[in-house]
Protein backbone atom coordinates (compact mmCIF):
# COMPACT_ATOMS: atom_id res chain seq x y z
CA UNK A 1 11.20 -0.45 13.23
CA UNK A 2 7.82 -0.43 11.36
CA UNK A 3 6.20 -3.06 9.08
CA UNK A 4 3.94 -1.24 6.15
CA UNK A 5 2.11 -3.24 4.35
CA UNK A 6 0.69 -1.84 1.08
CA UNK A 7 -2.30 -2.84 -0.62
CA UNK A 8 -3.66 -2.53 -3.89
CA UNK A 9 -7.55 -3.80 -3.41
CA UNK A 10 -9.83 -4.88 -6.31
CA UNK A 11 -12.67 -7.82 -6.49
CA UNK A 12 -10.79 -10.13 -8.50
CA UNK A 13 -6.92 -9.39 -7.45
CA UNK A 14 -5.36 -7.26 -4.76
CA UNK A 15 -1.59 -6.32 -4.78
CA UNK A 16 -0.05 -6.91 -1.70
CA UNK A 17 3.86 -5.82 -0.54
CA UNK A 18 5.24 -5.27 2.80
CA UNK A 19 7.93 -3.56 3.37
CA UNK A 20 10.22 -3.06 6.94
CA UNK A 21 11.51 0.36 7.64
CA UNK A 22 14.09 0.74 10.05
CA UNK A 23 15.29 4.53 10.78
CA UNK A 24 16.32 5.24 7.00
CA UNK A 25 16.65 1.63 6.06
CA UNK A 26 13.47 0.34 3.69
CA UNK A 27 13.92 -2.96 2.88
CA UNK A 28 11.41 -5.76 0.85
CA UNK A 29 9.78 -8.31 2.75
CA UNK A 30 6.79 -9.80 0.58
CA UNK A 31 5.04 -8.91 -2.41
CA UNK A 32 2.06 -11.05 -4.18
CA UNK A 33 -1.72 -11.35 -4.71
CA UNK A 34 -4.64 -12.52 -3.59
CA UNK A 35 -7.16 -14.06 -6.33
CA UNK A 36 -10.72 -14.71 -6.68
CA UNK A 37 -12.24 -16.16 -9.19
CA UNK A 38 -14.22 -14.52 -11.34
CA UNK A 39 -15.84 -17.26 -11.34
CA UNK A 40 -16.91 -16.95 -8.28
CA UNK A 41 -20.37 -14.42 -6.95
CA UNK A 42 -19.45 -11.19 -6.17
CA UNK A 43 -20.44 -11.79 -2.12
CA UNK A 44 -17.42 -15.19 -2.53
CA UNK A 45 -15.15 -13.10 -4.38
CA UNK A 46 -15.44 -10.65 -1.42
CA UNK A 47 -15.31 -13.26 1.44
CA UNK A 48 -12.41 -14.80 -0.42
CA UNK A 49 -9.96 -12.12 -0.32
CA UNK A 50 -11.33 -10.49 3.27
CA UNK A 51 -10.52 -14.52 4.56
CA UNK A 52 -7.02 -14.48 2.71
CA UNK A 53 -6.63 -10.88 4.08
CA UNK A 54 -7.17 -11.48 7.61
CA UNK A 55 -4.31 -14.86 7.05
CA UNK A 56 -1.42 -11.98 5.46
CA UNK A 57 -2.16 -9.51 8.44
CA UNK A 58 -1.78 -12.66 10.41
CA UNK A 59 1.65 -13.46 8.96
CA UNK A 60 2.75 -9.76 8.88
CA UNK A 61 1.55 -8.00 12.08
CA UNK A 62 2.20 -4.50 10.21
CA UNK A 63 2.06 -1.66 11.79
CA UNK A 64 0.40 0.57 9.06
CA UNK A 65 -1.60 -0.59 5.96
CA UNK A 66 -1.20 1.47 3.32
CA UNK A 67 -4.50 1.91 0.71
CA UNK A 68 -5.03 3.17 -2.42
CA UNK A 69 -7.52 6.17 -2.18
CA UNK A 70 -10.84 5.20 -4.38
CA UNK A 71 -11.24 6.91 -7.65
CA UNK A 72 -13.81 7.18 -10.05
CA UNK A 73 -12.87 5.94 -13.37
CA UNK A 74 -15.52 5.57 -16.30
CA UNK A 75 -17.45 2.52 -14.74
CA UNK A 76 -19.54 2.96 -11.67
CA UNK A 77 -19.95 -0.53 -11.03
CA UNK A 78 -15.78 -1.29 -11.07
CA UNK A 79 -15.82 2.03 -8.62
CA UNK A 80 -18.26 0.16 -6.09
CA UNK A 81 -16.93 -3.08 -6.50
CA UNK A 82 -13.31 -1.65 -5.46
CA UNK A 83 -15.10 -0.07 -2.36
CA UNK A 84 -17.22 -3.38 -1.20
CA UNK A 85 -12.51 -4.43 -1.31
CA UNK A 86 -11.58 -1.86 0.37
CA UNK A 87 -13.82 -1.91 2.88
CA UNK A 88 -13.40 -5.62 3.72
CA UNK A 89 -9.57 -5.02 3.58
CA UNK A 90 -9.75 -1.75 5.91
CA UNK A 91 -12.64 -3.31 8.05
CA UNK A 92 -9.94 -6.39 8.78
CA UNK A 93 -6.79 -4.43 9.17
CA UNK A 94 -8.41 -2.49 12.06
CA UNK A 95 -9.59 -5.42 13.81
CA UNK A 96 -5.98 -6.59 13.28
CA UNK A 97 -4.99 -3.32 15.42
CA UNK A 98 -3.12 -2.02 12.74
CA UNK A 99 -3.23 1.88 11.57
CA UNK A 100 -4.69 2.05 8.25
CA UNK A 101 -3.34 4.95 6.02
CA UNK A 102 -4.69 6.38 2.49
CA UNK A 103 -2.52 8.07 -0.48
CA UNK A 104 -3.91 8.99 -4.29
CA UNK A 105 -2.56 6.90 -6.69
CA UNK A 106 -1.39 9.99 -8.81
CA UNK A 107 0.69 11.10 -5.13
CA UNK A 108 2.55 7.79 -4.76
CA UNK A 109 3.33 7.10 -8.44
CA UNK A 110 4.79 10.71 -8.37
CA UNK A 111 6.81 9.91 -5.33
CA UNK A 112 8.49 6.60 -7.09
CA UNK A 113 8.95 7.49 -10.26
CA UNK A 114 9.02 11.68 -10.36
CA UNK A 115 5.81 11.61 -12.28
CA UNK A 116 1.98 11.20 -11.35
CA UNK A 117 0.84 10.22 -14.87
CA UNK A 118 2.92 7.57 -14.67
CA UNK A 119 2.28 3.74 -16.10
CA UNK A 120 1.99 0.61 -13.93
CA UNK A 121 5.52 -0.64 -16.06
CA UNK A 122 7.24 2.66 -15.15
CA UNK A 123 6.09 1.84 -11.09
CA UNK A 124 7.36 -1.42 -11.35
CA UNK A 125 10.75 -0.83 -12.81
CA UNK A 126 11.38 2.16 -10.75
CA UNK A 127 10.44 0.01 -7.88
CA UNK A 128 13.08 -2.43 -8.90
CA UNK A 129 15.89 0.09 -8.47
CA UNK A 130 14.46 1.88 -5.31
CA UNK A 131 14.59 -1.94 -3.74
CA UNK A 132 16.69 -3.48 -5.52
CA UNK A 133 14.94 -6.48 -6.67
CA UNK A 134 13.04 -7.84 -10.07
CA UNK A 135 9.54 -7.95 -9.73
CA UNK A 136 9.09 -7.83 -14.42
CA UNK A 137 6.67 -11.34 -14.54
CA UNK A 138 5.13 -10.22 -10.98
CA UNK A 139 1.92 -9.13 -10.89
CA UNK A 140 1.45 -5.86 -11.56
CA UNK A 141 -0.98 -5.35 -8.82
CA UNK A 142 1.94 -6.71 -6.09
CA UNK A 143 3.98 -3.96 -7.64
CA UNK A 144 1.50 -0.63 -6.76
CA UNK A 145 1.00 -2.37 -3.38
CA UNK A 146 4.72 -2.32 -2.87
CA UNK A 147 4.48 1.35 -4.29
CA UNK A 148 1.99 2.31 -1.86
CA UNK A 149 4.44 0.57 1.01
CA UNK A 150 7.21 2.66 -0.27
CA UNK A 151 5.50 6.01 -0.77
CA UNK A 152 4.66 5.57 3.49
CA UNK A 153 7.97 4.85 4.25
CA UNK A 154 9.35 8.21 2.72
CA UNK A 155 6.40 10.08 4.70
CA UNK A 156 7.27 8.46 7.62
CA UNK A 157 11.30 9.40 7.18
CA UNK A 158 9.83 13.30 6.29
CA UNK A 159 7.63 13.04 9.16
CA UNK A 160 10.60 12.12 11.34
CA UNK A 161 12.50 14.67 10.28
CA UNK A 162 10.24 17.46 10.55
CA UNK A 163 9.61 16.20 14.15
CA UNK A 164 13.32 16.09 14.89
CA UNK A 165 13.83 19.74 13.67
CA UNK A 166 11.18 21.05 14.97
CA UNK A 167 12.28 19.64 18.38
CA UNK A 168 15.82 21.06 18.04
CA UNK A 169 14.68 24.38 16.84
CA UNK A 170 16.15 26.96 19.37
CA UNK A 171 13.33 29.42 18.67
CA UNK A 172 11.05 26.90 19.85
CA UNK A 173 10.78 28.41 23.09
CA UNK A 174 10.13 31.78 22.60
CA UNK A 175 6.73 31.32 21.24
């Protein structure tokens, strides 16, 4: 059994959604967001969300958190300010002992919905019927943390798989 914790980091709001995985069973545990005003300084906004951070990790003991690779869009200032939240968010989920994994946005949106140019409503409604819940009137950043979760899981099951075969492959032992 594995906890995965997904998070979508940014200086005002970060997604968060954790997900259990057991064997081939994924099923929902949390999804929300932490806010900071905007307020707020930049440094408080920062604090804010690495304080509120450390109290989900707290709650949720994963065993993986799951982060949205950086990009560079068309502002260099929202780029840096996303890495000053990822860091804080990366820096506390090691201290928390938990394994901290990266995926590009364009991989996991591919993975949930069958298409990597996919829109943040077309994530959140194929989330809904990979988990079986309603998350429309959610945020939206919850919902590509949750993505993020889910994409893991499925690497995980591959990853399991692979292993497995590769363990029960017969030709194995003549190399």
């Amino acid at each position: 059994m594995s906890i995965i914790l997904g998070l979508d980091p940014g200086s005002r709001v970060t997604g968060i959604g954790v997900l259990n995985v057991d064997r081939d069973q994924i099923r929902h545990v949390f999804h929300g967001v932490i806010s900071a005003s905007s307020e707020e300084s930049f440094p408080r906004r920062i604090s804010k969300i690495g304080i509120d951070f450390r109290k989900v990790l707290e709650r949720f003991t994963p065993d993986v958190v799951v982060i949205e690779q950086i990009f560079l869009g068309k502002n260099a200032d929202s780029a840096f300010k996303l890495g000053h939240a990822r860091g804080v968010c990366m820096y506390e989920s090691v201290v928390a002992e938990s394994e901290v994994r990266e995926y590009a946005t364009r991989l996991v949106k591919k993975r949930v919905t069958g298409s990597g140019a996919a829109d943040k409503l077309q994530v959140q409604i194929a989330l809904e019927r990979l988990l079986g819940l309603k998350l429309q009137g959610s945020a939206i950043d919850a919902s590509d943390a949750l993505a993020l979760a889910y994409h893991h899981a499925i690497e995980m099951e591959v990853e399991r798989k692979v292993n497995k075969m590769h363990l029960n492959n017969p030709l194995r032992s003549l190399r």
